[in-house]
N, C-alpha and C. Protein backbone atom coordinates (compact mmCIF):
# COMPACT_ATOMS: atom_id res chain seq x y z
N UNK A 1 2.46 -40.96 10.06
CA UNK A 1 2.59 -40.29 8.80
C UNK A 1 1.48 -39.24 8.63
N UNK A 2 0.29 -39.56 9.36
CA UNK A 2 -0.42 -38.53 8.86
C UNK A 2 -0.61 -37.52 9.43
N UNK A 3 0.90 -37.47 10.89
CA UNK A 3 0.62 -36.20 11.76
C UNK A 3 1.39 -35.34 11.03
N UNK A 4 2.16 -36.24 10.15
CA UNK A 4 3.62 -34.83 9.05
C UNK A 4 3.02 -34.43 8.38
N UNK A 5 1.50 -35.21 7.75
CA UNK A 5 1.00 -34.26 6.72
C UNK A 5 0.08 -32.84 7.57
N UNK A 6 -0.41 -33.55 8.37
CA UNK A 6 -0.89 -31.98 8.73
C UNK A 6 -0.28 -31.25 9.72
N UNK A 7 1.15 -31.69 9.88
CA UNK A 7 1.82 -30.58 10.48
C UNK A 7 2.35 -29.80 8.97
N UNK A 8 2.45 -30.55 8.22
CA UNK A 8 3.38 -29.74 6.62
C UNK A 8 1.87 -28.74 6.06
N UNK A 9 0.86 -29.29 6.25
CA UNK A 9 -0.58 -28.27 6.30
C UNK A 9 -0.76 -26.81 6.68
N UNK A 10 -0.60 -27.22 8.69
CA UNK A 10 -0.63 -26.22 9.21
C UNK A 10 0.74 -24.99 8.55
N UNK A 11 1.50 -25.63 8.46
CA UNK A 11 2.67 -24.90 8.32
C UNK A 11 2.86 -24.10 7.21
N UNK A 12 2.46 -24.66 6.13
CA UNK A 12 2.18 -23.95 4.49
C UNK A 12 0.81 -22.97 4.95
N UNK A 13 -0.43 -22.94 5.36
CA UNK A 13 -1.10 -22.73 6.08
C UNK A 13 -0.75 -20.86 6.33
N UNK A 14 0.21 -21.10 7.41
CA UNK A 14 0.78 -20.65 8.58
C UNK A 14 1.73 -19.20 8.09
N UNK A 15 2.41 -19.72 6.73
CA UNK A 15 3.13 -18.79 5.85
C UNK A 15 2.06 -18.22 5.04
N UNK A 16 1.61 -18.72 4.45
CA UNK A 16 0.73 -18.14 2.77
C UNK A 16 -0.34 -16.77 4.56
N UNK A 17 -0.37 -17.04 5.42
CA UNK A 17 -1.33 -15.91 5.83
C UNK A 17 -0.21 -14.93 6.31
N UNK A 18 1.16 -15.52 6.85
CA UNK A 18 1.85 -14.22 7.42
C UNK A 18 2.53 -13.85 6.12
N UNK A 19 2.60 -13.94 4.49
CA UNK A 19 3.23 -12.91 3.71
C UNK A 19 2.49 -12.33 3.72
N UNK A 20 1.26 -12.19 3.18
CA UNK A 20 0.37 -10.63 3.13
C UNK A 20 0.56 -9.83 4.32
N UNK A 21 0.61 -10.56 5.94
CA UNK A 21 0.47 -9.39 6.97
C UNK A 21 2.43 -8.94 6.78
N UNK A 22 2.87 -9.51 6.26
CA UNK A 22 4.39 -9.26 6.65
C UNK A 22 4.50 -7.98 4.95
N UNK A 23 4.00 -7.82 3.92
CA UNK A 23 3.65 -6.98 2.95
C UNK A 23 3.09 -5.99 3.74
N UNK A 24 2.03 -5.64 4.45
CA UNK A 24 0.97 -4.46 4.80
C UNK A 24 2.15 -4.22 5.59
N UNK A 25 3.19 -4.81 6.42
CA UNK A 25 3.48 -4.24 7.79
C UNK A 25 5.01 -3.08 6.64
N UNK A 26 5.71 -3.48 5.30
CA UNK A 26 6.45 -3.06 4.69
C UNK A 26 5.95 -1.90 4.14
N UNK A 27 4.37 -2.15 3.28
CA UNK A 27 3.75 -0.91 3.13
C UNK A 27 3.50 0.17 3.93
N UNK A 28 3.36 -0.46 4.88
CA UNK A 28 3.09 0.95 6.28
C UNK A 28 3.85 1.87 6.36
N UNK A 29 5.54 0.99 6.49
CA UNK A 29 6.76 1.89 6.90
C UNK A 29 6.97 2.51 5.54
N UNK A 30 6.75 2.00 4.12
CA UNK A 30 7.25 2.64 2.99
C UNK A 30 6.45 4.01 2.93
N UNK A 31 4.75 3.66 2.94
CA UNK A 31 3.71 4.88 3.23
C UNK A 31 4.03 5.91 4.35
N UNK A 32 4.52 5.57 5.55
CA UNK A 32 4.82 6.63 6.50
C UNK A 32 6.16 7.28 5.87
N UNK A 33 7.34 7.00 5.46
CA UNK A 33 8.09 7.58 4.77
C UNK A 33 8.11 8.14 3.65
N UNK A 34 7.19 7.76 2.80
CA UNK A 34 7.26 8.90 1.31
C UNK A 34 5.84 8.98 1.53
N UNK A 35 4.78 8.89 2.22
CA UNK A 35 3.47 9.41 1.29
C UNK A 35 2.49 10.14 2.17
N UNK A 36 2.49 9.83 3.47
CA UNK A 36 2.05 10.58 4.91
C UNK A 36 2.16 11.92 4.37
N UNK A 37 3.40 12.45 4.38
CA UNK A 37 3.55 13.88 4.46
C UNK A 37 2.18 14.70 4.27
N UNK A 38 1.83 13.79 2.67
CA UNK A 38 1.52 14.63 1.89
C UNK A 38 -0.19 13.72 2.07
N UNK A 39 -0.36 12.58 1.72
CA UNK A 39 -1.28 11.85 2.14
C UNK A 39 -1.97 11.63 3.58
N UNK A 40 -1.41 12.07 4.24
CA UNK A 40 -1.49 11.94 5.62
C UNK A 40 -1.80 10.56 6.34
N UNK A 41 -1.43 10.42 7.56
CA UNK A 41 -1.47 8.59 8.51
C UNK A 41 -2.61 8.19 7.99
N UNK A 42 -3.75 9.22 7.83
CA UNK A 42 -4.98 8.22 7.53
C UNK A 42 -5.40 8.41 5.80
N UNK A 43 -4.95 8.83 5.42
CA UNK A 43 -4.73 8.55 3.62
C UNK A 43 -6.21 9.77 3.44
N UNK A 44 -6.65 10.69 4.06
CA UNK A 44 -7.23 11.30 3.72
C UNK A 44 -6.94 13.21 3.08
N UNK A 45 -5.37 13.16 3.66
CA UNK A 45 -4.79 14.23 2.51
C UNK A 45 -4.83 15.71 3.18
N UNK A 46 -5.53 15.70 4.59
CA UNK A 46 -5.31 16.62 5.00
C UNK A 46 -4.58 17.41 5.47
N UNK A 47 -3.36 17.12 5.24
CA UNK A 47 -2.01 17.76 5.75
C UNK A 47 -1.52 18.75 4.70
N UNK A 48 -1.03 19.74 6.02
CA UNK A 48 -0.51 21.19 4.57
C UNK A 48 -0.05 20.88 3.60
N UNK A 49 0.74 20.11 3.56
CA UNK A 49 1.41 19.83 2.03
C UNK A 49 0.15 19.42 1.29
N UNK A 50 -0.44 18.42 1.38
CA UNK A 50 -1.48 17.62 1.03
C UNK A 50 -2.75 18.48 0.32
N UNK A 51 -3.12 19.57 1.54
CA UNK A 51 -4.29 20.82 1.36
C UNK A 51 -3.22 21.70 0.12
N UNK A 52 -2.15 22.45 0.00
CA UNK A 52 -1.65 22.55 -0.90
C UNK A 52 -1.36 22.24 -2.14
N UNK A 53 -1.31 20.95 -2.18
CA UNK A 53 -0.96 20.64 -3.64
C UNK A 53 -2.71 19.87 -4.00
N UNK A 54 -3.67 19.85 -3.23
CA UNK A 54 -4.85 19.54 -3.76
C UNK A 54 -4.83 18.41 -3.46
N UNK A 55 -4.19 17.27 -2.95
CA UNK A 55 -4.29 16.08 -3.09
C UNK A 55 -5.48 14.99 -2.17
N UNK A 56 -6.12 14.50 -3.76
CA UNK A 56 -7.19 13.78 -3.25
C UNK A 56 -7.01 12.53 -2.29
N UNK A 57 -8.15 12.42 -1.27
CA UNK A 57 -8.54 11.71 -0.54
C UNK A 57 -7.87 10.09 -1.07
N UNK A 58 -7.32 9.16 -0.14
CA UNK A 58 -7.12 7.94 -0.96
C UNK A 58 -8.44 7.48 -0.89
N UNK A 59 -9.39 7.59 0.34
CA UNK A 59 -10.55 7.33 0.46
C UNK A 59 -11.87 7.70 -0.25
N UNK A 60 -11.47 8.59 -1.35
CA UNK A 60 -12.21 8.92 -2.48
C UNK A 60 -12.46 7.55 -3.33
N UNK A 61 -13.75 8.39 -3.98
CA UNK A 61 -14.52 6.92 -5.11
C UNK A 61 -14.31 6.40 -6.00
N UNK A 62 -12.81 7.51 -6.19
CA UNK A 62 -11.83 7.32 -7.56
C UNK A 62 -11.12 5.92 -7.23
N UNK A 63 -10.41 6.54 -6.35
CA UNK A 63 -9.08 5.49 -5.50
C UNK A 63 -9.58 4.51 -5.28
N UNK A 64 -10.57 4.72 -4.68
CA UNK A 64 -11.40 2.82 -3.68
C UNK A 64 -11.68 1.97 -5.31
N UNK A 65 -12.20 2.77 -6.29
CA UNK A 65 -12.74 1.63 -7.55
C UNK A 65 -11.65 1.89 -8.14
N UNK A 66 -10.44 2.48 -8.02
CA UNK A 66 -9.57 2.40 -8.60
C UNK A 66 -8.66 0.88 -8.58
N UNK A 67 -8.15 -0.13 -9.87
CA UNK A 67 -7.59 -1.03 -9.60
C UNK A 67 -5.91 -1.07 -8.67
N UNK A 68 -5.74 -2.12 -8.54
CA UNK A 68 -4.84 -2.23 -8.01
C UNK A 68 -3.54 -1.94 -9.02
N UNK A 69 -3.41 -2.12 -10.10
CA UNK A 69 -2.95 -1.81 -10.95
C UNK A 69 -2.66 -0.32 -11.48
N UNK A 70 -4.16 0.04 -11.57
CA UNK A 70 -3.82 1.73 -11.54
C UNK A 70 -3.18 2.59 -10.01
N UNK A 71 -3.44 2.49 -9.47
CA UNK A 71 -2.73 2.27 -8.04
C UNK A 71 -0.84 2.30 -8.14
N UNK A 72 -0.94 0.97 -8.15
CA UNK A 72 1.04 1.01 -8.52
C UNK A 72 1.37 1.68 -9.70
N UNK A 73 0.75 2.20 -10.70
CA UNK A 73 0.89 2.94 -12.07
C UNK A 73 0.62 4.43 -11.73
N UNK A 74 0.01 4.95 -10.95
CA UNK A 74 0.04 6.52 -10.81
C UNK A 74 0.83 6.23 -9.31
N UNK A 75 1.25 5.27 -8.56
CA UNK A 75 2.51 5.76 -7.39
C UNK A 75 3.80 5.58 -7.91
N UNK A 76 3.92 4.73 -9.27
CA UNK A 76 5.34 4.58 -9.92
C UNK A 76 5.65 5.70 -10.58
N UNK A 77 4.54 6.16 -11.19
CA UNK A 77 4.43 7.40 -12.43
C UNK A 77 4.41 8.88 -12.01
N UNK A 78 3.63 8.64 -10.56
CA UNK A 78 2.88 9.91 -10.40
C UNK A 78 1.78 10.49 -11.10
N UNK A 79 1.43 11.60 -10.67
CA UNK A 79 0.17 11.52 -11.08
C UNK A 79 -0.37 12.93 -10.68
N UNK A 80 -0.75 13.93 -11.96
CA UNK A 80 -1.07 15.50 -11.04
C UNK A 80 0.80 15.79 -10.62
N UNK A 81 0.19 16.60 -9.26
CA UNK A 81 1.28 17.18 -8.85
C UNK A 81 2.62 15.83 -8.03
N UNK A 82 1.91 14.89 -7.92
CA UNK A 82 2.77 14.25 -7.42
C UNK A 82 4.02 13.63 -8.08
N UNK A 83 5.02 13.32 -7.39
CA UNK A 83 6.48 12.65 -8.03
C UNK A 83 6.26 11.39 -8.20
N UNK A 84 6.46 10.45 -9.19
CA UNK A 84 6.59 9.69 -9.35
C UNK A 84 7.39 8.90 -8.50
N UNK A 85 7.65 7.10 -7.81
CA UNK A 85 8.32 6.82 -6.94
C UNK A 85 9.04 5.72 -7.77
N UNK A 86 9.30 5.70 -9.09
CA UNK A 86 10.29 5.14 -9.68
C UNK A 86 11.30 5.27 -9.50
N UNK A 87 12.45 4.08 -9.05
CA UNK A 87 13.78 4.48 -8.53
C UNK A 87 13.89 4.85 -7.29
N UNK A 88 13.00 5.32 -6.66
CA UNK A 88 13.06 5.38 -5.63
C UNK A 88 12.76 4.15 -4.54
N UNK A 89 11.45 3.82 -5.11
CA UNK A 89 10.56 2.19 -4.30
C UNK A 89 11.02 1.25 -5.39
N UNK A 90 10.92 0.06 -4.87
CA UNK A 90 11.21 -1.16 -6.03
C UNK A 90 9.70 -1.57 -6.10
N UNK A 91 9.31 -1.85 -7.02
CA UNK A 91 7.82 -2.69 -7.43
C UNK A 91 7.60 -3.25 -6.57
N UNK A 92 8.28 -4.10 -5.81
CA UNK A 92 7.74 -4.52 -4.33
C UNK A 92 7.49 -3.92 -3.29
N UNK A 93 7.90 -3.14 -3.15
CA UNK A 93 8.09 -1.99 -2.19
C UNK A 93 6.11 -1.08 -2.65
N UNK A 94 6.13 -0.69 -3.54
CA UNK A 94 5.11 0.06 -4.26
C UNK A 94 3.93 -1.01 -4.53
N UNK A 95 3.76 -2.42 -4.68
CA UNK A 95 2.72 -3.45 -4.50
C UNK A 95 2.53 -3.51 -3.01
N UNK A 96 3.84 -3.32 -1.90
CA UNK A 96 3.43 -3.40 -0.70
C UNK A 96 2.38 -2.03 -0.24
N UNK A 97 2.92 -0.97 -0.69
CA UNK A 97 2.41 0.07 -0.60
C UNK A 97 0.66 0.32 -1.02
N UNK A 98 0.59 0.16 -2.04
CA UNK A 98 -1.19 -0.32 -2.59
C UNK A 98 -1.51 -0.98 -1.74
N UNK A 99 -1.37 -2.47 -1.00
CA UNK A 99 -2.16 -2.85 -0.12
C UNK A 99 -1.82 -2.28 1.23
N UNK A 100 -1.53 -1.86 2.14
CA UNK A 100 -1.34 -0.71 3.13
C UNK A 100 -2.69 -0.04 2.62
N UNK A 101 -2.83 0.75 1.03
CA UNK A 101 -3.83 2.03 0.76
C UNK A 101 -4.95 1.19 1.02
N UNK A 102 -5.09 0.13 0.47
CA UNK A 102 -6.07 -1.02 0.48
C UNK A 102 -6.93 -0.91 2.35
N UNK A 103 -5.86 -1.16 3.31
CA UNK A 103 -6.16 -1.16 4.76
C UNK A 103 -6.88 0.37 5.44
N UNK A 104 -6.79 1.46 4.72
CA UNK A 104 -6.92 2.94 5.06
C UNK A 104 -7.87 2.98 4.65
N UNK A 105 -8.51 2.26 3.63
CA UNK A 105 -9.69 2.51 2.64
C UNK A 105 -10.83 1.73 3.28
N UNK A 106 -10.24 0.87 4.49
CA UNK A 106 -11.67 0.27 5.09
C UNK A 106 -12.63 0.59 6.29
């Protein structure tokens, strides 16, 4: 009996660490499809579109102390020149997305 409990351990364990990596790996693909362009692979904004429309660094001192909250609220809303991704991303999609920004920022 007490090898089921810590096989039912390892196993709860085993999940609770692969949803977050299985989230960053959704954010990645959602970020390379709507936000690269303009954000660029490494979230620092240097891409023509990006140098064009002004768009700050995610790696700026704004963004990094920025909450996670404000985060999914100016990528739902937009923000400046950017489009809002309401209707477009589902809240899950856009929470996956913040932590992805979360990984660029380290």
């Amino acid at each position: 009996m007490k090898q089921l409990g810590r096989i039912a351990v390892f196993t709860l364990l085993a999940v609770s660490l692969a949803i977050p990596a299985m989230g960053q790996q959704n954010g990645e693909a959602a970020y390379k499809a709507k936000c690269a362009m303009c954000h660029g692979a490494d979230g620092l904004g240097a891409t023509p579109a990006g140098k064009a429309m002004k768009v700050r660094s995610l790696k700026s001192d704004e963004d990094v102390k920025a909450t996670d909250a404000e985060l999914f609220k100016d990528t739902k809303e937009g923000v400046g020149k950017m489009q809002g991704y309401a209707g477009k991303l589902t809240d899950d999609q856009i929470h996956d997305v913040v932590a992805y920004i979360r990984t660029l920022q380290k």
